[in-house]
PDB file of N, CA and C in Angstrom:
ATOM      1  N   UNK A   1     -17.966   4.573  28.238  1.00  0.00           N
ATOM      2  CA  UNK A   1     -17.404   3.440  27.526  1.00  0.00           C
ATOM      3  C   UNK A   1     -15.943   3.742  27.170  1.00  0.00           C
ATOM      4  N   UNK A   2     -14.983   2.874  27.610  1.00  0.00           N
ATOM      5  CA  UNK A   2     -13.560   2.936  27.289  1.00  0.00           C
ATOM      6  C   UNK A   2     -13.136   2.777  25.631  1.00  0.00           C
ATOM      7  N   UNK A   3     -12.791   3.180  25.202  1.00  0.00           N
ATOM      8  CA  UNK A   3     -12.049   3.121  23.712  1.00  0.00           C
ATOM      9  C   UNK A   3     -10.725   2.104  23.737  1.00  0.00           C
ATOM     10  N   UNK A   4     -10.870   0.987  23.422  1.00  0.00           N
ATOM     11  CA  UNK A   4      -9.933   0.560  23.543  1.00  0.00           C
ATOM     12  C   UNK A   4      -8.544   0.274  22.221  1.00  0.00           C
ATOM     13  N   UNK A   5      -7.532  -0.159  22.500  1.00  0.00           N
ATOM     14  CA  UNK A   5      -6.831   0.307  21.462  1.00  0.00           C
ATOM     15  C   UNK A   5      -6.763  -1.099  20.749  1.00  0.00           C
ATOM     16  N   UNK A   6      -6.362  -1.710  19.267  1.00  0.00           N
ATOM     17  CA  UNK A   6      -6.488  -2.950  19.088  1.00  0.00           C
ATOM     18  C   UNK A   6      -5.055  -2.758  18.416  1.00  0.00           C
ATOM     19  N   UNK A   7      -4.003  -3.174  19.255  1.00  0.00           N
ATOM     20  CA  UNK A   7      -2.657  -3.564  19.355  1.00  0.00           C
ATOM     21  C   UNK A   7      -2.606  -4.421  18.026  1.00  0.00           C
ATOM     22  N   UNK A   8      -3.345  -5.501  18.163  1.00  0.00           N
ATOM     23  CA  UNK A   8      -3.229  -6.324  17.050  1.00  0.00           C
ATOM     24  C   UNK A   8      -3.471  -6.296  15.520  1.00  0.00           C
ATOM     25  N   UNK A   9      -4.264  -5.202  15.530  1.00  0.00           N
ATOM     26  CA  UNK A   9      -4.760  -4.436  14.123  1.00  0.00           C
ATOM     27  C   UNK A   9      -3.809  -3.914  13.902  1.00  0.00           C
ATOM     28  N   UNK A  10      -2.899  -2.781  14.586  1.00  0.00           N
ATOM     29  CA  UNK A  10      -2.067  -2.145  14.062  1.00  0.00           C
ATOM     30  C   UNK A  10      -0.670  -2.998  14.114  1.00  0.00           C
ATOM     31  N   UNK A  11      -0.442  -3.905  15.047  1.00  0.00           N
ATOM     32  CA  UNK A  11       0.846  -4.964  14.247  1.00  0.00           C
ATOM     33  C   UNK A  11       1.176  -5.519  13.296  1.00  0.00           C
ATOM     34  N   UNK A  12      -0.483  -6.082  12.818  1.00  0.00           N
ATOM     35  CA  UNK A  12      -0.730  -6.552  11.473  1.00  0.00           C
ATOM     36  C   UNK A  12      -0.333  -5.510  10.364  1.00  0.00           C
ATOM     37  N   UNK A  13      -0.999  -4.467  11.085  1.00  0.00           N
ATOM     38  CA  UNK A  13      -0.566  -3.354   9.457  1.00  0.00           C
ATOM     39  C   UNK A  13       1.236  -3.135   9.572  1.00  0.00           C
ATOM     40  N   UNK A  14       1.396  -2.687  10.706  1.00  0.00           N
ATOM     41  CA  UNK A  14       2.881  -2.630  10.247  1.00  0.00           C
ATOM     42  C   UNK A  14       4.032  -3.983   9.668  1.00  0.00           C
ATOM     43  N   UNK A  15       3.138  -5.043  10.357  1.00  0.00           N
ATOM     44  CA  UNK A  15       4.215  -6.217   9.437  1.00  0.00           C
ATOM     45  C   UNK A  15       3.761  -6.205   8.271  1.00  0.00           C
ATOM     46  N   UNK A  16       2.726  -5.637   7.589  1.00  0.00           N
ATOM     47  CA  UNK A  16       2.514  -5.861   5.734  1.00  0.00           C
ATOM     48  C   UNK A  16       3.105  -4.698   5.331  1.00  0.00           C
ATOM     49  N   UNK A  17       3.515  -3.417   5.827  1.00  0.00           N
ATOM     50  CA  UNK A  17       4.614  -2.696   5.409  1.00  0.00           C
ATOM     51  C   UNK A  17       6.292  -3.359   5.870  1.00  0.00           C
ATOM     52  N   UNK A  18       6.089  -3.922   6.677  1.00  0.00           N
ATOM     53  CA  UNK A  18       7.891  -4.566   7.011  1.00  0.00           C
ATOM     54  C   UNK A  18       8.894  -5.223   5.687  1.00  0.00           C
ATOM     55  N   UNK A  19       8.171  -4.651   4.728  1.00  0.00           N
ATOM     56  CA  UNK A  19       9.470  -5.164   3.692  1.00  0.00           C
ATOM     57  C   UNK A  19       9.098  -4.077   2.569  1.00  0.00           C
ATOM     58  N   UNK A  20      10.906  -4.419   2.293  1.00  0.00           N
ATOM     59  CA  UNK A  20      11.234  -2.924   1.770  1.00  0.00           C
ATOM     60  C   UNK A  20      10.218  -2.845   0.421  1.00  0.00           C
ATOM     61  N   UNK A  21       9.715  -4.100  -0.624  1.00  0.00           N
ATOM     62  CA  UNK A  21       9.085  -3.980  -1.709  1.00  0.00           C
ATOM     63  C   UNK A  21       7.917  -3.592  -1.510  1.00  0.00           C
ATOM     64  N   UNK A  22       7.315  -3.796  -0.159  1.00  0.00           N
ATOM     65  CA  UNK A  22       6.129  -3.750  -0.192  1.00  0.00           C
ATOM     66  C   UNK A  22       5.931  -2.050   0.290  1.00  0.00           C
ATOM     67  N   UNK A  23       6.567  -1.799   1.022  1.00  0.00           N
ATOM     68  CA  UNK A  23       6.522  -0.301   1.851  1.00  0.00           C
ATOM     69  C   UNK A  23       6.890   0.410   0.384  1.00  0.00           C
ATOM     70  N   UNK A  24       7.595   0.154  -0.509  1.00  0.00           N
ATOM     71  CA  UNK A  24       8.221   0.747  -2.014  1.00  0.00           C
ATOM     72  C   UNK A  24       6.452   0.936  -3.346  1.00  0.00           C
ATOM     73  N   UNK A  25       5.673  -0.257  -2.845  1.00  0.00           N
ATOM     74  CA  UNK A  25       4.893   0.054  -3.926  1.00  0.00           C
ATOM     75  C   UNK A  25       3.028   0.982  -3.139  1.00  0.00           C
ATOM     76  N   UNK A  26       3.384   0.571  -1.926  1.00  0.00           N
ATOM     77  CA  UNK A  26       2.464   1.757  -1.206  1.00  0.00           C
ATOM     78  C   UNK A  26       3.092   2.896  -1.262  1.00  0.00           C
ATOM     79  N   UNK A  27       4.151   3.081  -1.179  1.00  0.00           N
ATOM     80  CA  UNK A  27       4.300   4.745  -1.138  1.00  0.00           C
ATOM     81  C   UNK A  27       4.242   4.908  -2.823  1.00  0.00           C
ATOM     82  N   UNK A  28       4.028   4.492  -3.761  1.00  0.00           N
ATOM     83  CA  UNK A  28       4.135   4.593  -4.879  1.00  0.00           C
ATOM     84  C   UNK A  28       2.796   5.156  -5.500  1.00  0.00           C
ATOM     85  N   UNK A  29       1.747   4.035  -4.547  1.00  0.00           N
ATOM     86  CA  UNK A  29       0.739   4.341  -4.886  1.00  0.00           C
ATOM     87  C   UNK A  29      -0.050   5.409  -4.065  1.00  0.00           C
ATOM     88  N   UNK A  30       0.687   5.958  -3.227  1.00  0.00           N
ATOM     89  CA  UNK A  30       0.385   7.180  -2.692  1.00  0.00           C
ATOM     90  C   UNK A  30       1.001   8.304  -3.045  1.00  0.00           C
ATOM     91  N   UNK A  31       1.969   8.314  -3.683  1.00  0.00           N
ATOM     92  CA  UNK A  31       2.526   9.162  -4.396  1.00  0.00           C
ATOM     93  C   UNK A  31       2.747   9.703  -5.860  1.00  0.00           C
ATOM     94  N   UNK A  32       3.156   8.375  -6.624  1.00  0.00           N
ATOM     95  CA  UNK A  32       2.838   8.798  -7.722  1.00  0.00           C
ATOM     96  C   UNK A  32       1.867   8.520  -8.590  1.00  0.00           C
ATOM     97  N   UNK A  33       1.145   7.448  -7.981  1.00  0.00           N
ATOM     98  CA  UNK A  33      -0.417   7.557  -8.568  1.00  0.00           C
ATOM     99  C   UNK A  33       0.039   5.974  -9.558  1.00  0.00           C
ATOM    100  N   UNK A  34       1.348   5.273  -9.097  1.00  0.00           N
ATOM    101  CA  UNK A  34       1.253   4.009 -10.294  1.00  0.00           C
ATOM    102  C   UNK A  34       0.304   2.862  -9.861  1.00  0.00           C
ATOM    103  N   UNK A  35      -0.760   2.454 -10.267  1.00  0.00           N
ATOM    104  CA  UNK A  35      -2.004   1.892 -10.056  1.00  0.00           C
ATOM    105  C   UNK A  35      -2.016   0.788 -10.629  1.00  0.00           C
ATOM    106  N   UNK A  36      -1.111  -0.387 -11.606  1.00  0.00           N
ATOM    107  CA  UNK A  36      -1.254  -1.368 -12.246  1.00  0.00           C
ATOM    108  C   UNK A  36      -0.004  -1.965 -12.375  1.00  0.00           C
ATOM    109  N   UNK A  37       0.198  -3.445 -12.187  1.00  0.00           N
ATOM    110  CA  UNK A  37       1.764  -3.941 -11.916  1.00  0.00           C
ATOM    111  C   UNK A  37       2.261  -3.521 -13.137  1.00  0.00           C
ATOM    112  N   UNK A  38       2.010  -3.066 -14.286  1.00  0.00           N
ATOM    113  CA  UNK A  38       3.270  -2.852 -14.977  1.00  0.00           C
ATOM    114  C   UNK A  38       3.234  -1.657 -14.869  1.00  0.00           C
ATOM    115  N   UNK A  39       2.802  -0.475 -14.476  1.00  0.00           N
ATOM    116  CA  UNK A  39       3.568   0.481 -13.946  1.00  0.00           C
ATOM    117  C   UNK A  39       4.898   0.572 -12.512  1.00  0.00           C
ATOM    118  N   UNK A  40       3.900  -0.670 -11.951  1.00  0.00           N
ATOM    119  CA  UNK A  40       4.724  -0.691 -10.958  1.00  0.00           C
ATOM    120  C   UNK A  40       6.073  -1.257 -11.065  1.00  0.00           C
ATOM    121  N   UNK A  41       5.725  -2.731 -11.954  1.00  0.00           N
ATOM    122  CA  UNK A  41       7.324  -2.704 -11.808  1.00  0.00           C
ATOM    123  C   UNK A  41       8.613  -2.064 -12.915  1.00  0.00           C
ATOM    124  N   UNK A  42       7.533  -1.040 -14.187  1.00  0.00           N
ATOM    125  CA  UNK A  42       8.857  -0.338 -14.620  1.00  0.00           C
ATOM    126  C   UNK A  42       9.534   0.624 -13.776  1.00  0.00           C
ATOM    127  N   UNK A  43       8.714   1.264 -12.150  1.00  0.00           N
ATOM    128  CA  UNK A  43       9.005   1.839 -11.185  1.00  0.00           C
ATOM    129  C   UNK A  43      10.008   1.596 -10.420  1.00  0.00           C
ATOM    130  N   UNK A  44       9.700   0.289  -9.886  1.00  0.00           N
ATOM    131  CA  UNK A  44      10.582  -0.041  -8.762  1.00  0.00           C
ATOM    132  C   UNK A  44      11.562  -0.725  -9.605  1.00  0.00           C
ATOM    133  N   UNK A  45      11.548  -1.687 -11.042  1.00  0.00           N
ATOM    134  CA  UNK A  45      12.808  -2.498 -11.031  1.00  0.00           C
ATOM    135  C   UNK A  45      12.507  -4.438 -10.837  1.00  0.00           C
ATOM    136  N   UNK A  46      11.287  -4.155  -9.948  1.00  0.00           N
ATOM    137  CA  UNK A  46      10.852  -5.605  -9.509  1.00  0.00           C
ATOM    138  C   UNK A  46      10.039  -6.899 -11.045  1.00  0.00           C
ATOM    139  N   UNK A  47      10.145  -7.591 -10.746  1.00  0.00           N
ATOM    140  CA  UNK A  47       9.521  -8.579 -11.748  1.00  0.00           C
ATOM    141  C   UNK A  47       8.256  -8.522 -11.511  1.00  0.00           C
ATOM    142  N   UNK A  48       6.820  -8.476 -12.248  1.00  0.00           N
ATOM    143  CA  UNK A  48       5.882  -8.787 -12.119  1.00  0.00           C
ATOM    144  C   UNK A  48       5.104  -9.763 -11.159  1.00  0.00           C
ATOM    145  N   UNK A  49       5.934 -10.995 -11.315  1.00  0.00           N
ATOM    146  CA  UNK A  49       6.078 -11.705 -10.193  1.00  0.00           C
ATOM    147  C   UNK A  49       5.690 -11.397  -9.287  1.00  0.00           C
ATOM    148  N   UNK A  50       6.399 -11.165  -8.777  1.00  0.00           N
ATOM    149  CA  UNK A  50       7.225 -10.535  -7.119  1.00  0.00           C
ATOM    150  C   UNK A  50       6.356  -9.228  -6.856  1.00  0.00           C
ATOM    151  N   UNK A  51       5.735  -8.440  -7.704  1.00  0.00           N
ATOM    152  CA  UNK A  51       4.962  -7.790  -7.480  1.00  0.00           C
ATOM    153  C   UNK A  51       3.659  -8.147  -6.431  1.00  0.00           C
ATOM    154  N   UNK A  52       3.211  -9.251  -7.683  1.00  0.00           N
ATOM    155  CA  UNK A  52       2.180  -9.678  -7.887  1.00  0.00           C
ATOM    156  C   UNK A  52       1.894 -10.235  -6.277  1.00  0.00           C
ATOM    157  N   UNK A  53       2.945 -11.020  -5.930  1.00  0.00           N
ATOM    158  CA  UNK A  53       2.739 -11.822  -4.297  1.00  0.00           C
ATOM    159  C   UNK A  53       2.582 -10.974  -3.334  1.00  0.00           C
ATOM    160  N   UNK A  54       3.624  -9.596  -3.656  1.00  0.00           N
ATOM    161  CA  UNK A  54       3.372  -8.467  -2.715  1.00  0.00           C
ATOM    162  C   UNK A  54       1.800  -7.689  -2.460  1.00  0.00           C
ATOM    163  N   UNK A  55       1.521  -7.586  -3.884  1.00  0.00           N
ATOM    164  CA  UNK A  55       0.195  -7.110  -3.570  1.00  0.00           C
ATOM    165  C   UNK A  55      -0.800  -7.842  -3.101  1.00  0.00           C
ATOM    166  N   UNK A  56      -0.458  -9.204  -3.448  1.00  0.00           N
ATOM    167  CA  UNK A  56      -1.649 -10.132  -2.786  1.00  0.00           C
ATOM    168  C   UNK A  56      -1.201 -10.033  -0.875  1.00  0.00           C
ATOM    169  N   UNK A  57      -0.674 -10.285  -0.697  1.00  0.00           N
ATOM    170  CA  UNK A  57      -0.034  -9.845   0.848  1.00  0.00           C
ATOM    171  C   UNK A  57      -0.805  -9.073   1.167  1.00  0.00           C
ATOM    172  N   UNK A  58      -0.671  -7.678   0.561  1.00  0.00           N
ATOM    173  CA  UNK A  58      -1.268  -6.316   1.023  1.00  0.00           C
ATOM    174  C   UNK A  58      -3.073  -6.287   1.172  1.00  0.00           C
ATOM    175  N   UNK A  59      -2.992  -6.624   0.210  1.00  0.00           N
ATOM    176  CA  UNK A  59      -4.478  -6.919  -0.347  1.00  0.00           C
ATOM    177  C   UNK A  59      -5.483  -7.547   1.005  1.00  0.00           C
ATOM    178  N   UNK A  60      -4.840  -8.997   1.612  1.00  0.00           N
ATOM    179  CA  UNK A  60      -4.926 -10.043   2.405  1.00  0.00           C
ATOM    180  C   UNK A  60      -4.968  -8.841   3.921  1.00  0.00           C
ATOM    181  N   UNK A  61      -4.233  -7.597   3.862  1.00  0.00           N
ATOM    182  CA  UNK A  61      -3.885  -7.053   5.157  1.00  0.00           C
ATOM    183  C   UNK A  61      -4.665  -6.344   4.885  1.00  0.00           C
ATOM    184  N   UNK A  62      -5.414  -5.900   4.099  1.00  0.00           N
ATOM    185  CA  UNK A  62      -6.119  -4.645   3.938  1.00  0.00           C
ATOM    186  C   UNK A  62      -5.256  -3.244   3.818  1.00  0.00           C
ATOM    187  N   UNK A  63      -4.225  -3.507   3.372  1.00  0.00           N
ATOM    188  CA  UNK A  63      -3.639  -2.249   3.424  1.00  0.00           C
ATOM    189  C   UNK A  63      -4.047  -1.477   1.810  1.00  0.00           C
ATOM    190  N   UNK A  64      -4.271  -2.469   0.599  1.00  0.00           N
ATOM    191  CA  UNK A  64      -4.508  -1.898  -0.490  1.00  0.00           C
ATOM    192  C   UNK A  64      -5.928  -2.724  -0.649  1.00  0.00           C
ATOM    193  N   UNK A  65      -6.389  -1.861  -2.101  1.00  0.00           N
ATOM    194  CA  UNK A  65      -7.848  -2.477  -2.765  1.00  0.00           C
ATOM    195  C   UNK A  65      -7.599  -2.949  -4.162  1.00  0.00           C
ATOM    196  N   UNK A  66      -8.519  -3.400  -4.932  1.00  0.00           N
ATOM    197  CA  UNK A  66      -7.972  -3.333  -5.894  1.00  0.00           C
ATOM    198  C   UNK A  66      -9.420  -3.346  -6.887  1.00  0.00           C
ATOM    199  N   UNK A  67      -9.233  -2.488  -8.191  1.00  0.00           N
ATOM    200  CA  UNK A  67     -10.411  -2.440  -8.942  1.00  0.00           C
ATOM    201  C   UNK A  67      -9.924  -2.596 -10.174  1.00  0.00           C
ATOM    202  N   UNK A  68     -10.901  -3.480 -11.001  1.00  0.00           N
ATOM    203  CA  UNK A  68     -10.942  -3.984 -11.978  1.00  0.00           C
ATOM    204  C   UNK A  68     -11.870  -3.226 -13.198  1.00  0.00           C
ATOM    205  N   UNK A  69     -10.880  -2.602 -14.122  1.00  0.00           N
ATOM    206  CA  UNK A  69     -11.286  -1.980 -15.654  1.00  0.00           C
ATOM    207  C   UNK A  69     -11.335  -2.750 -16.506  1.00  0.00           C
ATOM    208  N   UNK A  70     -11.914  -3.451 -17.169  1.00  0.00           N
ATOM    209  CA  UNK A  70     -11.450  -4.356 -18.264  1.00  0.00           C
ATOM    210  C   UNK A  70     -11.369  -5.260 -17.872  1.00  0.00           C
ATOM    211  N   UNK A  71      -9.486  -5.655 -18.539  1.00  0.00           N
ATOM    212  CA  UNK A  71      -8.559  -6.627 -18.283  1.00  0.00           C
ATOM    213  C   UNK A  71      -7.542  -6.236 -17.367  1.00  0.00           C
ATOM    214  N   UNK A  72      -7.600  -4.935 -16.795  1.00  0.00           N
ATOM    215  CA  UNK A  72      -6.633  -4.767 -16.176  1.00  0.00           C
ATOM    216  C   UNK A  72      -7.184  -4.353 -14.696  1.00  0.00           C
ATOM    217  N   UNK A  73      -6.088  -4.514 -13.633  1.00  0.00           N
ATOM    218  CA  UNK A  73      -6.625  -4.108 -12.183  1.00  0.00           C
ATOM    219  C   UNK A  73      -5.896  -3.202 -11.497  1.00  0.00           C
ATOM    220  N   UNK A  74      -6.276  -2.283 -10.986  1.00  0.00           N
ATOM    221  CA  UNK A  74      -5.879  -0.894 -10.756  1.00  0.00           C
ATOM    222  C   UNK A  74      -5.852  -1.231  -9.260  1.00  0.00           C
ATOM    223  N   UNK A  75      -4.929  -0.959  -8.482  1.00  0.00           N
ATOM    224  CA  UNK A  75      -4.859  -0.559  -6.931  1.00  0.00           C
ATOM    225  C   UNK A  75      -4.656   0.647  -6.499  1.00  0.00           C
ATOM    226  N   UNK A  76      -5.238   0.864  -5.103  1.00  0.00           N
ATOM    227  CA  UNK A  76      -4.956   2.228  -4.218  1.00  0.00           C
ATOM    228  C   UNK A  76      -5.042   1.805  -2.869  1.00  0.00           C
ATOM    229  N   UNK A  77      -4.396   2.555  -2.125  1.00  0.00           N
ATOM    230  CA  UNK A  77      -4.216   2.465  -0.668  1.00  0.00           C
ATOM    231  C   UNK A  77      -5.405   2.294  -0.119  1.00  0.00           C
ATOM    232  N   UNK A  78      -5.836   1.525   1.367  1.00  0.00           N
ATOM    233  CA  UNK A  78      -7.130   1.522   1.229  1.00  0.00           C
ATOM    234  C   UNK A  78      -7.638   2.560   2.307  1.00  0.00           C
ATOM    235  N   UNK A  79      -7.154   3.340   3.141  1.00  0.00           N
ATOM    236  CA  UNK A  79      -7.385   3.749   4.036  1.00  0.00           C
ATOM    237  C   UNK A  79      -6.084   5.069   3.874  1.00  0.00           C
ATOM    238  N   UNK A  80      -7.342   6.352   4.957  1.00  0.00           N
ATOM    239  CA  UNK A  80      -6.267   7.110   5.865  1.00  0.00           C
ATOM    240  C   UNK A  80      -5.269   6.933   6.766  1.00  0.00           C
ATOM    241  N   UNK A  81      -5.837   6.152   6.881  1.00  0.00           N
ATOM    242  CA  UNK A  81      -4.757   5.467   8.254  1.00  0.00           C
ATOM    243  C   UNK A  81      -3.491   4.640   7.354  1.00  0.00           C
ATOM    244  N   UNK A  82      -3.369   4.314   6.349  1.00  0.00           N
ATOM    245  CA  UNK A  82      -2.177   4.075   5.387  1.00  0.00           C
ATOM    246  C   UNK A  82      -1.284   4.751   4.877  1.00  0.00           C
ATOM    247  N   UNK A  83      -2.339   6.010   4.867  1.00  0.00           N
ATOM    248  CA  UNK A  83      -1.683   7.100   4.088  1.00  0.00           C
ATOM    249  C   UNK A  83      -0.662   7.641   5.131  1.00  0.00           C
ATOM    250  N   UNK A  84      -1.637   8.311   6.708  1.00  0.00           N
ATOM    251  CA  UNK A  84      -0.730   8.765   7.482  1.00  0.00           C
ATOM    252  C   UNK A  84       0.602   7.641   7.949  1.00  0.00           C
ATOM    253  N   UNK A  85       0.625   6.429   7.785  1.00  0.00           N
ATOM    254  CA  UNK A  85       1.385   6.094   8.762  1.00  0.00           C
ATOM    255  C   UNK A  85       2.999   5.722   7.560  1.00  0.00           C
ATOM    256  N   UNK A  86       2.560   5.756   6.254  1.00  0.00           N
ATOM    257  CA  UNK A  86       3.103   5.819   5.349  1.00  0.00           C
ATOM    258  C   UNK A  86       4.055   7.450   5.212  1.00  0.00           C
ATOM    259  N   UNK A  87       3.338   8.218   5.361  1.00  0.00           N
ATOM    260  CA  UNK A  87       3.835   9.680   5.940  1.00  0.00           C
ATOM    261  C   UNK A  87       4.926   9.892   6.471  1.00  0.00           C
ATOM    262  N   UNK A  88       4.271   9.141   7.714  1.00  0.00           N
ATOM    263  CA  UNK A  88       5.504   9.429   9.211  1.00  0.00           C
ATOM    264  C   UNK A  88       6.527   8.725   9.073  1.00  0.00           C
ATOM    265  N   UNK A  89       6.596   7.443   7.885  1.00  0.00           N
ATOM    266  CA  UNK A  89       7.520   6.848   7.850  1.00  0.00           C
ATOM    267  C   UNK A  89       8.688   7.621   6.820  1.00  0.00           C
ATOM    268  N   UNK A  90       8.066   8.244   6.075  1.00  0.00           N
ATOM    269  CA  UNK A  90       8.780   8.665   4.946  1.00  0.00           C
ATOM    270  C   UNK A  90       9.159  10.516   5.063  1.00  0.00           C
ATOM    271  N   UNK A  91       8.793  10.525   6.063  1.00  0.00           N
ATOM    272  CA  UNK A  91       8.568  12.379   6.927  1.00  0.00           C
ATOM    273  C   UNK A  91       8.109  13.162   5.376  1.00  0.00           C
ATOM    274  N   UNK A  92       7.160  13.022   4.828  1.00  0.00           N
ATOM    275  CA  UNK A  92       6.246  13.419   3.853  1.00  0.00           C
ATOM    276  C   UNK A  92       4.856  14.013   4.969  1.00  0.00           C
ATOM    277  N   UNK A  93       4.008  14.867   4.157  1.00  0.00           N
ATOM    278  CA  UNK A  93       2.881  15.277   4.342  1.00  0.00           C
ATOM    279  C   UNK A  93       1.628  14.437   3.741  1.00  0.00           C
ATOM    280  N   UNK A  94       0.729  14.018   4.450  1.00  0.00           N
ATOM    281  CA  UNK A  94      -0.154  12.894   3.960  1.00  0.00           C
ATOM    282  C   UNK A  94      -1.219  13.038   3.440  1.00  0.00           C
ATOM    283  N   UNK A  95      -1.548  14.546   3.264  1.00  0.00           N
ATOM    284  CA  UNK A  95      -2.128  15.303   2.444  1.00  0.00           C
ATOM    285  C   UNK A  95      -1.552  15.289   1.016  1.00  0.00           C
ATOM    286  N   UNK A  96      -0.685  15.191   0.679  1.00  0.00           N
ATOM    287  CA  UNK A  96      -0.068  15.266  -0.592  1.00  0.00           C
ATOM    288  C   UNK A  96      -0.291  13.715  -1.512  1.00  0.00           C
ATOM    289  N   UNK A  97      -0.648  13.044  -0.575  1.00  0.00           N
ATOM    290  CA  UNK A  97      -1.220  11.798  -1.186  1.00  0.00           C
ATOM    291  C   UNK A  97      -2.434  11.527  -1.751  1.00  0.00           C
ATOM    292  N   UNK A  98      -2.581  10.494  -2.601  1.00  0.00           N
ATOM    293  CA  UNK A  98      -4.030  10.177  -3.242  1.00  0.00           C
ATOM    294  C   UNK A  98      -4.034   9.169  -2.590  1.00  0.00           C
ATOM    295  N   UNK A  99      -5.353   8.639  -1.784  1.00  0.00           N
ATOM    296  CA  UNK A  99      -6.065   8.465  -1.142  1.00  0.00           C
ATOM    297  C   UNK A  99      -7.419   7.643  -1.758  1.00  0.00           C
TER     298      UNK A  99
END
């Protein structure tokens, strides 16, 4: 049985990293562990807002998850395959990420 490759899976993932806010709050959450829009945007600078659409984007691509404490909702990358390709973009080790 041939393994075939699905071109289209991985286009999709790279156009939900193709902007700079969004590629800014995945590596964020692979790096420094900020898990809730107001960490995120005392991080990056961004409005809650603007967060907020980004992560729904991501969310929609499967690139992030998101879990709910309370009142508040915590995200993380959803996959290895985020982590590494997040990596190669940033020439980081993808081991050093939370996952």
């Amino acid at each position: 049985m041939e393994n075939r490759i699905d071109y289209q899976k991985h286009a999709e993932l790279l156009k939900s990293l193709a902007h700079p806010v969004r590629l800014e709050i995945v590596h964020g959450l692979l790096s420094v562990g900020c898990r809730n829009v107001r960490c995120m945007e005392s991080h990056t600078g961004v409005s809650q807002s603007c967060i907020s659409q980004h992560l729904q984007r991501l969310r929609a691509a499967g690139v992030v998850v998101a879990d709910r404490v309370g009142n508040e909702v915590y995200y993380r990358a959803a996959s290895r395959e985020v982590a590494a390709l997040v990596a190669a973009l940033m020439e980081e080790e993808a081991t050093a990420y939370v996952v």
